[in-house]
Structure formats: C-alpha cells, structure tokens
PDB file of N, CA and C in Angstrom:
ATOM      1  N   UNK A   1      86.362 -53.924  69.993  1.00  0.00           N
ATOM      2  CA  UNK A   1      85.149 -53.262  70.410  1.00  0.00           C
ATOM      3  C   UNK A   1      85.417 -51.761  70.569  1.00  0.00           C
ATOM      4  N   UNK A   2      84.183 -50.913  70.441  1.00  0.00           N
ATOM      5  CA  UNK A   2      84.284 -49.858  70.559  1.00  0.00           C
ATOM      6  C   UNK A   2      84.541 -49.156  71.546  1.00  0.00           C
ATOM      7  N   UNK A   3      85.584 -48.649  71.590  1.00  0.00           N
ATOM      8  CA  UNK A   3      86.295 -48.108  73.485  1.00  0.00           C
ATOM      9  C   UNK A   3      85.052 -47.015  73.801  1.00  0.00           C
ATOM     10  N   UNK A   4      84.752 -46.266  73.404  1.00  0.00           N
ATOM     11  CA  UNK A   4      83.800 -44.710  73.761  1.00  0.00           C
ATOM     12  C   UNK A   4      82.218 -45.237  73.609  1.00  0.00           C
ATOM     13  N   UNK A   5      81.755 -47.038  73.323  1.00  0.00           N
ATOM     14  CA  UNK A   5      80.766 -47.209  74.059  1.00  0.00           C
ATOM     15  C   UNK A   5      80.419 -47.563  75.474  1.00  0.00           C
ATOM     16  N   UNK A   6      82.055 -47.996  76.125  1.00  0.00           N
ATOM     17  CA  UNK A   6      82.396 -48.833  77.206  1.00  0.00           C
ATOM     18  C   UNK A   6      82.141 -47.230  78.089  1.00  0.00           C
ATOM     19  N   UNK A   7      82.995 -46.452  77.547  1.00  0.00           N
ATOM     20  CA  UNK A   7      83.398 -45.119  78.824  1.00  0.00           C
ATOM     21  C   UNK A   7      81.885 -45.002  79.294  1.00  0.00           C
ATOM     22  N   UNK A   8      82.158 -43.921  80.626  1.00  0.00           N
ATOM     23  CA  UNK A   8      80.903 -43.534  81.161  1.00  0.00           C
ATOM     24  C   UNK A   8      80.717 -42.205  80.581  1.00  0.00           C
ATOM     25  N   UNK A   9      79.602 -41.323  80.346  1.00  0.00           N
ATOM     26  CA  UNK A   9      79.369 -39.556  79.980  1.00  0.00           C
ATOM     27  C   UNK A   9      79.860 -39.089  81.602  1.00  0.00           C
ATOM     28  N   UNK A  10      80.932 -38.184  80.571  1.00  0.00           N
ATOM     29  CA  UNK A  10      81.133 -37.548  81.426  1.00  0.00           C
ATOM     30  C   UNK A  10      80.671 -36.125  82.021  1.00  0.00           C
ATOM     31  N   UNK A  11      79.472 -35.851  81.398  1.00  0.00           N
ATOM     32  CA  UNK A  11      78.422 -34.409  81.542  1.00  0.00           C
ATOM     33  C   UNK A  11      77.265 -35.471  81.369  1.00  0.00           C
ATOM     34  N   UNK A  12      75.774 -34.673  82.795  1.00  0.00           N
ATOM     35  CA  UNK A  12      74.331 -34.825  82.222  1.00  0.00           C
ATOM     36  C   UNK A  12      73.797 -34.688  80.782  1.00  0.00           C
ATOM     37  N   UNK A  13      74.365 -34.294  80.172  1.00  0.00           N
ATOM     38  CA  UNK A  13      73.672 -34.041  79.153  1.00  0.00           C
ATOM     39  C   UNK A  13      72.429 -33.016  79.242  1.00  0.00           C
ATOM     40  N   UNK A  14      71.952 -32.952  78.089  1.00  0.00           N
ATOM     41  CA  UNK A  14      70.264 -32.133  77.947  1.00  0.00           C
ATOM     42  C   UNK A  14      69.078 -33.203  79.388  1.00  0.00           C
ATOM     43  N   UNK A  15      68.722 -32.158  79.670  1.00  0.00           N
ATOM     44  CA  UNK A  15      67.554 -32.852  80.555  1.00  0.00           C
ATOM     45  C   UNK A  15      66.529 -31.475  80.879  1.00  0.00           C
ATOM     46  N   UNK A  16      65.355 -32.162  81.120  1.00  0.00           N
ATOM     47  CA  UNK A  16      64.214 -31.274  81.400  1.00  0.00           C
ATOM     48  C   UNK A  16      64.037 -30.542  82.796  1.00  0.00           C
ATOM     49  N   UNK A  17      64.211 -29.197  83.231  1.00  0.00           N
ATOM     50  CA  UNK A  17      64.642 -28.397  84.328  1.00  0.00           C
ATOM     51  C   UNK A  17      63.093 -28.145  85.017  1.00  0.00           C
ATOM     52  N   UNK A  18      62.641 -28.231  86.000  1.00  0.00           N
ATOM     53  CA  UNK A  18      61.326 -27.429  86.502  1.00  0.00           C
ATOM     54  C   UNK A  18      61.763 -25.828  86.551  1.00  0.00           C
ATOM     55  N   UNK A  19      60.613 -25.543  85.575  1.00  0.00           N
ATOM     56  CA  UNK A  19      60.636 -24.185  85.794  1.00  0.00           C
ATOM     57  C   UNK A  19      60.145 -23.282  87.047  1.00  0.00           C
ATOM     58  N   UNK A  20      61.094 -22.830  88.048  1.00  0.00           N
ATOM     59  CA  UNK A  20      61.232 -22.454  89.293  1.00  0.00           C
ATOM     60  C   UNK A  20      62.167 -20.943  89.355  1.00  0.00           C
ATOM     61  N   UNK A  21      61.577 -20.398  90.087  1.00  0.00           N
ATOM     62  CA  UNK A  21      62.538 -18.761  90.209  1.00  0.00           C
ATOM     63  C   UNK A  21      64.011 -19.980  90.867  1.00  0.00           C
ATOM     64  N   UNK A  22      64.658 -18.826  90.260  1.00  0.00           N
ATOM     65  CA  UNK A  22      66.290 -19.274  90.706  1.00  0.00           C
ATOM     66  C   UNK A  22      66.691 -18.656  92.418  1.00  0.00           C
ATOM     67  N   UNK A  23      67.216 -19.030  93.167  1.00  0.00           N
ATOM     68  CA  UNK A  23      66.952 -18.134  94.509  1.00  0.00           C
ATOM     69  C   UNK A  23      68.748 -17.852  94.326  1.00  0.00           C
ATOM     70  N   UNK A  24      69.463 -18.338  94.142  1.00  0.00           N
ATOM     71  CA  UNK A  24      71.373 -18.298  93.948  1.00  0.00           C
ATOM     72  C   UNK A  24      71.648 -17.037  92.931  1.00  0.00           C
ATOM     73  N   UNK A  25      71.739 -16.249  93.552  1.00  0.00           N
ATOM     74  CA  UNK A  25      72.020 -15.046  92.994  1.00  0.00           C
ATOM     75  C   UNK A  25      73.142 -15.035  91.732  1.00  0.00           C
ATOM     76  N   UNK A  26      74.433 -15.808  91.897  1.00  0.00           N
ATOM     77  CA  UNK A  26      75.081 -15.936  90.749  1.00  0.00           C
ATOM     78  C   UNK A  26      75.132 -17.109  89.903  1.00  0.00           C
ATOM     79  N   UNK A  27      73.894 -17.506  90.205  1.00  0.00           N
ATOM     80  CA  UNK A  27      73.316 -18.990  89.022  1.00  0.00           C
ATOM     81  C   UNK A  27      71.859 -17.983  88.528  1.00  0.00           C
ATOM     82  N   UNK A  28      71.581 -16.764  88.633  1.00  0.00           N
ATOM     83  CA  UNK A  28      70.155 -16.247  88.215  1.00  0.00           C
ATOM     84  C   UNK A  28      71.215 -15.688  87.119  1.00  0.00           C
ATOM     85  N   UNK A  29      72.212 -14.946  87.220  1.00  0.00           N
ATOM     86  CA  UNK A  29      73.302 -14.226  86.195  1.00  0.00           C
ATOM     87  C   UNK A  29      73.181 -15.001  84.550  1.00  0.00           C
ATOM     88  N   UNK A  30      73.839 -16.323  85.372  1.00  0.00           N
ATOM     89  CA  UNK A  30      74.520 -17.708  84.524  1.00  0.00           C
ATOM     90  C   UNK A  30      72.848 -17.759  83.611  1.00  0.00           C
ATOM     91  N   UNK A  31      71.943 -18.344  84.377  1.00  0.00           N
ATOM     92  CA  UNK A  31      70.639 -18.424  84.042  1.00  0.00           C
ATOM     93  C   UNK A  31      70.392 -17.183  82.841  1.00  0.00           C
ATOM     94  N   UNK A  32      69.889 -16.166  83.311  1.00  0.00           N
ATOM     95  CA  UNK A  32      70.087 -14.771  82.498  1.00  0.00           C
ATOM     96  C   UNK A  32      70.304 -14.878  81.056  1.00  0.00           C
ATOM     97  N   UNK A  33      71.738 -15.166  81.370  1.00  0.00           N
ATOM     98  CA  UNK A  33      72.588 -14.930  80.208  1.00  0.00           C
ATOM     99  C   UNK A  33      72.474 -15.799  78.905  1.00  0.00           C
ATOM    100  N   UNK A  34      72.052 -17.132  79.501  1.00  0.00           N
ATOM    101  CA  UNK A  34      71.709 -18.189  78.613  1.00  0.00           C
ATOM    102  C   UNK A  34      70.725 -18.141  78.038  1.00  0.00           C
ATOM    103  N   UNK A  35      69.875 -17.957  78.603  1.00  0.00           N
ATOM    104  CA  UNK A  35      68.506 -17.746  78.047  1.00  0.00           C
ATOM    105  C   UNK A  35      68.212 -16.525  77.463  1.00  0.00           C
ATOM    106  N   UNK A  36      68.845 -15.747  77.933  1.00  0.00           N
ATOM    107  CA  UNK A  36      68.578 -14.166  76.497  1.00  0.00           C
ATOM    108  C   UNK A  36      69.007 -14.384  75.585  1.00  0.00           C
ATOM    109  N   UNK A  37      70.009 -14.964  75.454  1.00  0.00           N
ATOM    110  CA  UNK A  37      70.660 -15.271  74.006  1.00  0.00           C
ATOM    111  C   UNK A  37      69.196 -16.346  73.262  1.00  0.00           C
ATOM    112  N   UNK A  38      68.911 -17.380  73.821  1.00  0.00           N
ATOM    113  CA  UNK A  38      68.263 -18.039  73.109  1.00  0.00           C
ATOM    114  C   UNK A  38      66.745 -17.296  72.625  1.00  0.00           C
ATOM    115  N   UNK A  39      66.503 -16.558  73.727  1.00  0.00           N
ATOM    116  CA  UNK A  39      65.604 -15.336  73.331  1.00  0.00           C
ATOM    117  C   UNK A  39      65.139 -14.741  72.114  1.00  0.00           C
ATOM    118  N   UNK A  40      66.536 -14.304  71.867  1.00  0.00           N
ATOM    119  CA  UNK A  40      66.862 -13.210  70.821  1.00  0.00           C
ATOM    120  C   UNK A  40      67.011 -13.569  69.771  1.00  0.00           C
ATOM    121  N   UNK A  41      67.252 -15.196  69.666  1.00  0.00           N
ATOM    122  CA  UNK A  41      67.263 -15.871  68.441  1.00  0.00           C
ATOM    123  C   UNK A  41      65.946 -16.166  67.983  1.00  0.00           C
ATOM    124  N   UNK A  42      65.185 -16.781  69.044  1.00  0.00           N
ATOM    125  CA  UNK A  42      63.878 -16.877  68.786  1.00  0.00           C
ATOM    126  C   UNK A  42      63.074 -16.038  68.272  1.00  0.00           C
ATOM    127  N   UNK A  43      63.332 -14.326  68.574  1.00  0.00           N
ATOM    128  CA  UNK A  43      62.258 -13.031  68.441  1.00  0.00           C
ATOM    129  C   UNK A  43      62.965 -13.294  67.108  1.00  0.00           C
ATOM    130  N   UNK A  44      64.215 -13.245  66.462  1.00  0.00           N
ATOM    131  CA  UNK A  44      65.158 -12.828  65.297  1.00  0.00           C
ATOM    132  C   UNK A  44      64.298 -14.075  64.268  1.00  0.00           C
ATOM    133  N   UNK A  45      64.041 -15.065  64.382  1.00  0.00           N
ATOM    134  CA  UNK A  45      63.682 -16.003  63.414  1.00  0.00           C
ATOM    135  C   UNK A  45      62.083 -15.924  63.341  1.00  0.00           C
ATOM    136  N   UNK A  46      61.281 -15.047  64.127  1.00  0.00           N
ATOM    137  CA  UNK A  46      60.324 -14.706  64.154  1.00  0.00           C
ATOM    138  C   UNK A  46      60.002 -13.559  63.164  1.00  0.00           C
ATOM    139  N   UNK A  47      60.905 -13.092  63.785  1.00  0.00           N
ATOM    140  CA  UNK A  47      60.478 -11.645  62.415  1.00  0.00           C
ATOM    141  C   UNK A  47      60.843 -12.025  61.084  1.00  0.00           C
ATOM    142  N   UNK A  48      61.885 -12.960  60.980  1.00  0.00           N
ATOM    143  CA  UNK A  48      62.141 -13.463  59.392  1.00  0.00           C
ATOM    144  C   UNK A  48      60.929 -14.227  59.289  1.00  0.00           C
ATOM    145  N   UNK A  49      60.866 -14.869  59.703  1.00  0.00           N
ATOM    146  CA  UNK A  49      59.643 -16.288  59.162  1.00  0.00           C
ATOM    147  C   UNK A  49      58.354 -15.566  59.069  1.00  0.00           C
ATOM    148  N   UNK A  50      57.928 -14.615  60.044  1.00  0.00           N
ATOM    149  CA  UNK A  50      56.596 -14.344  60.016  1.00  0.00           C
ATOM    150  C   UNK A  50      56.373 -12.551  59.655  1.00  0.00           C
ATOM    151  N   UNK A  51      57.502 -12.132  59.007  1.00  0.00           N
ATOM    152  CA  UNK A  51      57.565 -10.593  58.901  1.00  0.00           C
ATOM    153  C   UNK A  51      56.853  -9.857  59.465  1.00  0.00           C
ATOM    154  N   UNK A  52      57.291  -9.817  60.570  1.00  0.00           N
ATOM    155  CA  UNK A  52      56.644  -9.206  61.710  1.00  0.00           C
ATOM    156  C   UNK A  52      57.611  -7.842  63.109  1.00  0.00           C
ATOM    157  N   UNK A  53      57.055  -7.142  62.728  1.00  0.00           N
ATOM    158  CA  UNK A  53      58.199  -5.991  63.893  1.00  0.00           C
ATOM    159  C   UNK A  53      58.268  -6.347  65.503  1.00  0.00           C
ATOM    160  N   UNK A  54      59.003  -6.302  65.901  1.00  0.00           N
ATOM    161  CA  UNK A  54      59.207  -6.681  67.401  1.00  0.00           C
ATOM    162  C   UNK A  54      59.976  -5.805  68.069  1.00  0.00           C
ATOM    163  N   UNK A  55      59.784  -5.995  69.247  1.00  0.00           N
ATOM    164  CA  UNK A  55      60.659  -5.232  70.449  1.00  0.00           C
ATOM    165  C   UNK A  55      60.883  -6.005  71.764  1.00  0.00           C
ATOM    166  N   UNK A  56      61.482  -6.067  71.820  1.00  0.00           N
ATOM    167  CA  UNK A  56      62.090  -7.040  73.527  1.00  0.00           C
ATOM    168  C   UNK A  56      63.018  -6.290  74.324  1.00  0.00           C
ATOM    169  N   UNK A  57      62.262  -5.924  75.519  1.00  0.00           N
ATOM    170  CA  UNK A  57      63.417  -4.880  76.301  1.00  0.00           C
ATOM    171  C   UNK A  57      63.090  -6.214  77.957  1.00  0.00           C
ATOM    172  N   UNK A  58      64.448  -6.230  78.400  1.00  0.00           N
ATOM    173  CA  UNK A  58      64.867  -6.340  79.453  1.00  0.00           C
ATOM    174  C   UNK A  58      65.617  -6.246  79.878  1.00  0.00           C
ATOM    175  N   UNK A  59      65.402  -6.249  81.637  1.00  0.00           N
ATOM    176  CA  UNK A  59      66.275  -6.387  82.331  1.00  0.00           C
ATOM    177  C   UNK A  59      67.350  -7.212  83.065  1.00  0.00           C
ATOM    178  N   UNK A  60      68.510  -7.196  83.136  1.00  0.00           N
ATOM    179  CA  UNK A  60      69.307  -8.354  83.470  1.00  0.00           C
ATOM    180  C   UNK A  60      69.034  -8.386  85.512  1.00  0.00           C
ATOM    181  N   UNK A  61      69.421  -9.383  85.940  1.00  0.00           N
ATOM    182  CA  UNK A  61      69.672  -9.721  87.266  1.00  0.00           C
ATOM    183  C   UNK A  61      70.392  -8.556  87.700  1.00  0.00           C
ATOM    184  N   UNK A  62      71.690  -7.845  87.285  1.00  0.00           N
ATOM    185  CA  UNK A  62      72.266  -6.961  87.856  1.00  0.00           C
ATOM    186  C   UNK A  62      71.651  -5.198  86.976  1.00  0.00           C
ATOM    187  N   UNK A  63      70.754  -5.411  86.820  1.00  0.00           N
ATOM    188  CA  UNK A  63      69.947  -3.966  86.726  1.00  0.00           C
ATOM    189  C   UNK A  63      70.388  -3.486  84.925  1.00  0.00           C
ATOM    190  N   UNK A  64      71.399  -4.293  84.095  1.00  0.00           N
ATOM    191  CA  UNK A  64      71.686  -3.614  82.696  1.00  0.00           C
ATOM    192  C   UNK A  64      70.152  -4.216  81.868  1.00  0.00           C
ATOM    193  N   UNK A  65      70.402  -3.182  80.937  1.00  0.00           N
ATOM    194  CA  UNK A  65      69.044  -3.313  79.994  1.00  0.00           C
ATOM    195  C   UNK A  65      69.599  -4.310  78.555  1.00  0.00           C
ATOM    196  N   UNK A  66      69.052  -4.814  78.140  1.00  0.00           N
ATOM    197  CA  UNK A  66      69.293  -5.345  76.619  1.00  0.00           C
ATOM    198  C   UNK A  66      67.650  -5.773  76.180  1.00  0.00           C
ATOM    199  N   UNK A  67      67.919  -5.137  74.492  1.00  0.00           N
ATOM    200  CA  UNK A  67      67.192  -5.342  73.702  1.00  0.00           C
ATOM    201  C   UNK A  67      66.965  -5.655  72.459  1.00  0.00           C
ATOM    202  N   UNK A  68      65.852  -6.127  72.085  1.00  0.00           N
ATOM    203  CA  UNK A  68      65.950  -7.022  70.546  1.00  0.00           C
ATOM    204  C   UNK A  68      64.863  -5.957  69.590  1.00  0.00           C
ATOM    205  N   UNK A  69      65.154  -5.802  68.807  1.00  0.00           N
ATOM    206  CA  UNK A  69      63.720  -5.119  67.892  1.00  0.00           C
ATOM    207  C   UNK A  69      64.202  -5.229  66.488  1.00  0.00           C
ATOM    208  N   UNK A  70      62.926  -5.078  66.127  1.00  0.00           N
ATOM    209  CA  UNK A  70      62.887  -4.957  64.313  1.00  0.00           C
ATOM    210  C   UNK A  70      61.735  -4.119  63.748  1.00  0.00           C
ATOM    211  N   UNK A  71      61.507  -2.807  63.534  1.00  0.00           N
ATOM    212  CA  UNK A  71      63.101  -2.741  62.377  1.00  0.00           C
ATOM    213  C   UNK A  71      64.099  -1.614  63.736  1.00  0.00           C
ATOM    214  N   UNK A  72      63.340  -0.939  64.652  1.00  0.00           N
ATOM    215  CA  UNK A  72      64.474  -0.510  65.965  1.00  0.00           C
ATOM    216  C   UNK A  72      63.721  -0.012  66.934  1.00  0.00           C
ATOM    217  N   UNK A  73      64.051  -0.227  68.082  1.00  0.00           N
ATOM    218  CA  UNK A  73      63.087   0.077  69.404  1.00  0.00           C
ATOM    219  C   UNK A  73      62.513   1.216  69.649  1.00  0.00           C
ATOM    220  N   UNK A  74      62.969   2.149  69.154  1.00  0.00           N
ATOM    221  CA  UNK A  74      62.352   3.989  69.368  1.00  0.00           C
ATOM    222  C   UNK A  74      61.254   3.927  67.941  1.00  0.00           C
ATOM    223  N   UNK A  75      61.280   3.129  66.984  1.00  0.00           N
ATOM    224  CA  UNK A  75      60.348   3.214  66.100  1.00  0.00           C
ATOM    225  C   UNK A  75      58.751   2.231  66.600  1.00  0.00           C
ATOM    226  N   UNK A  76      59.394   1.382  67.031  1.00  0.00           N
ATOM    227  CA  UNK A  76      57.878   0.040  67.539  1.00  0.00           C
ATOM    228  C   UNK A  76      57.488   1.209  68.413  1.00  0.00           C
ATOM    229  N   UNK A  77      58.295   1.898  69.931  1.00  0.00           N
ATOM    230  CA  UNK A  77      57.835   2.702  70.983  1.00  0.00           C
ATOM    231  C   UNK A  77      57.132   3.251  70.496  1.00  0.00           C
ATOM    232  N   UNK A  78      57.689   4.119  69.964  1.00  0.00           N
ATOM    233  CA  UNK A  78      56.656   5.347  68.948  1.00  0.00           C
ATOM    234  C   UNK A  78      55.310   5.007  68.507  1.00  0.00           C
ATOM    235  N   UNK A  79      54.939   4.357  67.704  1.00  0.00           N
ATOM    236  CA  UNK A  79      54.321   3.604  66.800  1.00  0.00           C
ATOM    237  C   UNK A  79      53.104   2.737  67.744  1.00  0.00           C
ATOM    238  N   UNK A  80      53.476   1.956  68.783  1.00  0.00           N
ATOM    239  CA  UNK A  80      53.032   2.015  69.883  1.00  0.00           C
ATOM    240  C   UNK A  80      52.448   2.837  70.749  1.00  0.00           C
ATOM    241  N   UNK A  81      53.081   3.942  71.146  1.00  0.00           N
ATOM    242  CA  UNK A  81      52.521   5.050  71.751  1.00  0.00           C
ATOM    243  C   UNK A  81      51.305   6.169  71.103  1.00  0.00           C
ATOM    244  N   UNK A  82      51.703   5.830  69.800  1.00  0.00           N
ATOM    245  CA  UNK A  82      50.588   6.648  68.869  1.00  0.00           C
ATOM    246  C   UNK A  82      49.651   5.658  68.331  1.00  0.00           C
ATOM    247  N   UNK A  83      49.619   4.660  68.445  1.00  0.00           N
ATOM    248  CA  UNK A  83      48.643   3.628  68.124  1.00  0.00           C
ATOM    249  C   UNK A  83      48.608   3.686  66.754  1.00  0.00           C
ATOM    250  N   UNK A  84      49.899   3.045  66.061  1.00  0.00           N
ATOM    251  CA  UNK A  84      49.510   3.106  64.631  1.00  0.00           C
ATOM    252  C   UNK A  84      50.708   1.862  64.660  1.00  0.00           C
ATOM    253  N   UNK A  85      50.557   1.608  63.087  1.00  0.00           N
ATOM    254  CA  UNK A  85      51.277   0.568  62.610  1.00  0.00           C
ATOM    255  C   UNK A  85      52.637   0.873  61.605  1.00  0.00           C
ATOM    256  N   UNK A  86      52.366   2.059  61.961  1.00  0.00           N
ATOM    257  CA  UNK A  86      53.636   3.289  60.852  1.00  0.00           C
ATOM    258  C   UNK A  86      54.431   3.024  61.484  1.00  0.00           C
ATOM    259  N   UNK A  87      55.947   3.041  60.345  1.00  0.00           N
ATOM    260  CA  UNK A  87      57.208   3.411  60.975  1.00  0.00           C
ATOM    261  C   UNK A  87      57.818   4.118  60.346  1.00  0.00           C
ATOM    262  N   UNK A  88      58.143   4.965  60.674  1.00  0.00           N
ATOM    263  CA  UNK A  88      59.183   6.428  60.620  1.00  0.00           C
ATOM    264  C   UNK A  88      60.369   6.040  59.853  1.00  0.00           C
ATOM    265  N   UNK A  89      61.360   5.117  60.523  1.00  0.00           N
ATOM    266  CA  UNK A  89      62.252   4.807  59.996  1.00  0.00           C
ATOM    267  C   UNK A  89      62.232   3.684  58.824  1.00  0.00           C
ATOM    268  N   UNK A  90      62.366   3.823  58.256  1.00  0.00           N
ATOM    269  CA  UNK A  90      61.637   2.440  56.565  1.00  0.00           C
ATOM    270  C   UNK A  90      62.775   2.022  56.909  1.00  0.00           C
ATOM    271  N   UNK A  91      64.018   2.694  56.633  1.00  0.00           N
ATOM    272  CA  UNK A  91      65.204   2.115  55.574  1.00  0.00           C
ATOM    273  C   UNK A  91      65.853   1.053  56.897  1.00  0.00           C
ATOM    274  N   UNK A  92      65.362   0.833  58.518  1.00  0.00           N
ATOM    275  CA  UNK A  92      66.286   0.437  58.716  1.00  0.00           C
ATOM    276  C   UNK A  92      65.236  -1.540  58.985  1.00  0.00           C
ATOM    277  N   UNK A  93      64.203  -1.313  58.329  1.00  0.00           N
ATOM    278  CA  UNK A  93      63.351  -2.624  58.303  1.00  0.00           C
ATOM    279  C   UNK A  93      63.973  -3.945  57.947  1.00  0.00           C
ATOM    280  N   UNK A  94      65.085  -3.875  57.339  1.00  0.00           N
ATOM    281  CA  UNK A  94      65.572  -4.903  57.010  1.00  0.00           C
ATOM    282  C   UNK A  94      66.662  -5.543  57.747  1.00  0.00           C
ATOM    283  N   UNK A  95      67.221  -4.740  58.588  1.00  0.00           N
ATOM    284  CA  UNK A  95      67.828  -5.041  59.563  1.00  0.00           C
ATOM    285  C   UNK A  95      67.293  -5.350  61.162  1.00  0.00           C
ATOM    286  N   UNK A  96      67.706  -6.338  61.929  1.00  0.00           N
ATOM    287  CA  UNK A  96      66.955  -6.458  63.653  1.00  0.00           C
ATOM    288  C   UNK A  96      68.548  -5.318  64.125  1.00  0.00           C
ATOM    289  N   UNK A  97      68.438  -5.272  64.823  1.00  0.00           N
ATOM    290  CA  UNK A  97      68.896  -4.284  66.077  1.00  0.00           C
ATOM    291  C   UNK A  97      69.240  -5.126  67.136  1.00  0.00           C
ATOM    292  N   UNK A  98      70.270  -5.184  68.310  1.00  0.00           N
ATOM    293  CA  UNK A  98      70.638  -5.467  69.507  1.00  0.00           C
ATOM    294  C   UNK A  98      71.129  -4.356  70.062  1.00  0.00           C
ATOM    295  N   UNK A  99      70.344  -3.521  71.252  1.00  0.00           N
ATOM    296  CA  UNK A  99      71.169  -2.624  72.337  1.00  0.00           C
ATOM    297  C   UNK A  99      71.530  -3.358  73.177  1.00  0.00           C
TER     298      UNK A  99
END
C-alpha cells in the first residue's frame, strides 16, 4: 500500500481567509509582501492580454513605495494629469516597469 496515503499533511494547505484588516504588525509586512507580488502579476498579465497602460503605486506597511506601470509611471502621471491618452515615451511601451 501506498505509504504517503496513510501519512497525515503536514501544512493546511490552500484555504479561504476572511478578508479582515490585519491588526499584527509583523504578519501586515508578511501579508504585504505576498500579495504585491501577486498584484503585479495580475496588473502585468493585464496589460498583455488586454493592451492596456497601467500604473500601480503603493505603499508598503513600513512607509517604502513600489510600483507597477506600463509603458512607465511618469508617462500614465503625465498623461493623466493632462487628460489625454498620449504618451511621450513610445519606445518604452513594450516593456512594464517595477520601481
């Protein structure tokens, strides 16, 4: 018989979390960190799939900034701020950006 159907898991596994502010200051970090990453993948497969420019600026738990954009964050700002759909920078459209 199969020995590794007998064992017990030794991790929860995937399970469904209530979405609740975190109050543990170095589980909001842990939290943070995990989820920006999955973030950034998400905005990143967005702009491929749906060719579309983006910008994602935040802030971390301990006050650092990180951001996602396409085709780069001072061009969406801009572009934004002047209410147009122009971007200045062409050549760097094909690339996303991480600060």
């Amino acid at each position: 018989m199969n020995n590794s159907v007998n064992q017990k898991k030794k991790t929860m596994g995937r399970k469904k979390i209530e979405i609740k502010k975190v109050e543990k200051e170095s589980n909001k970090q842990v939290t943070f960190s995990k989820r920006r990453s999955g973030l950034f993948k998400k905005a990143c497969e967005l702009c491929v799939l749906s060719d579309v420019n983006l910008a994602i600026i935040v802030f971390s738990p301990a006050d650092k900034l990180f951001c996602c954009s396409r085709p780069n964050t001072d061009a969406i700002l801009k572009s934004y701020i002047n209410g147009t759909t122009e971007f200045e920078d062409q050549k760097s459209t094909e690339h996303s950006s991480i600060c």
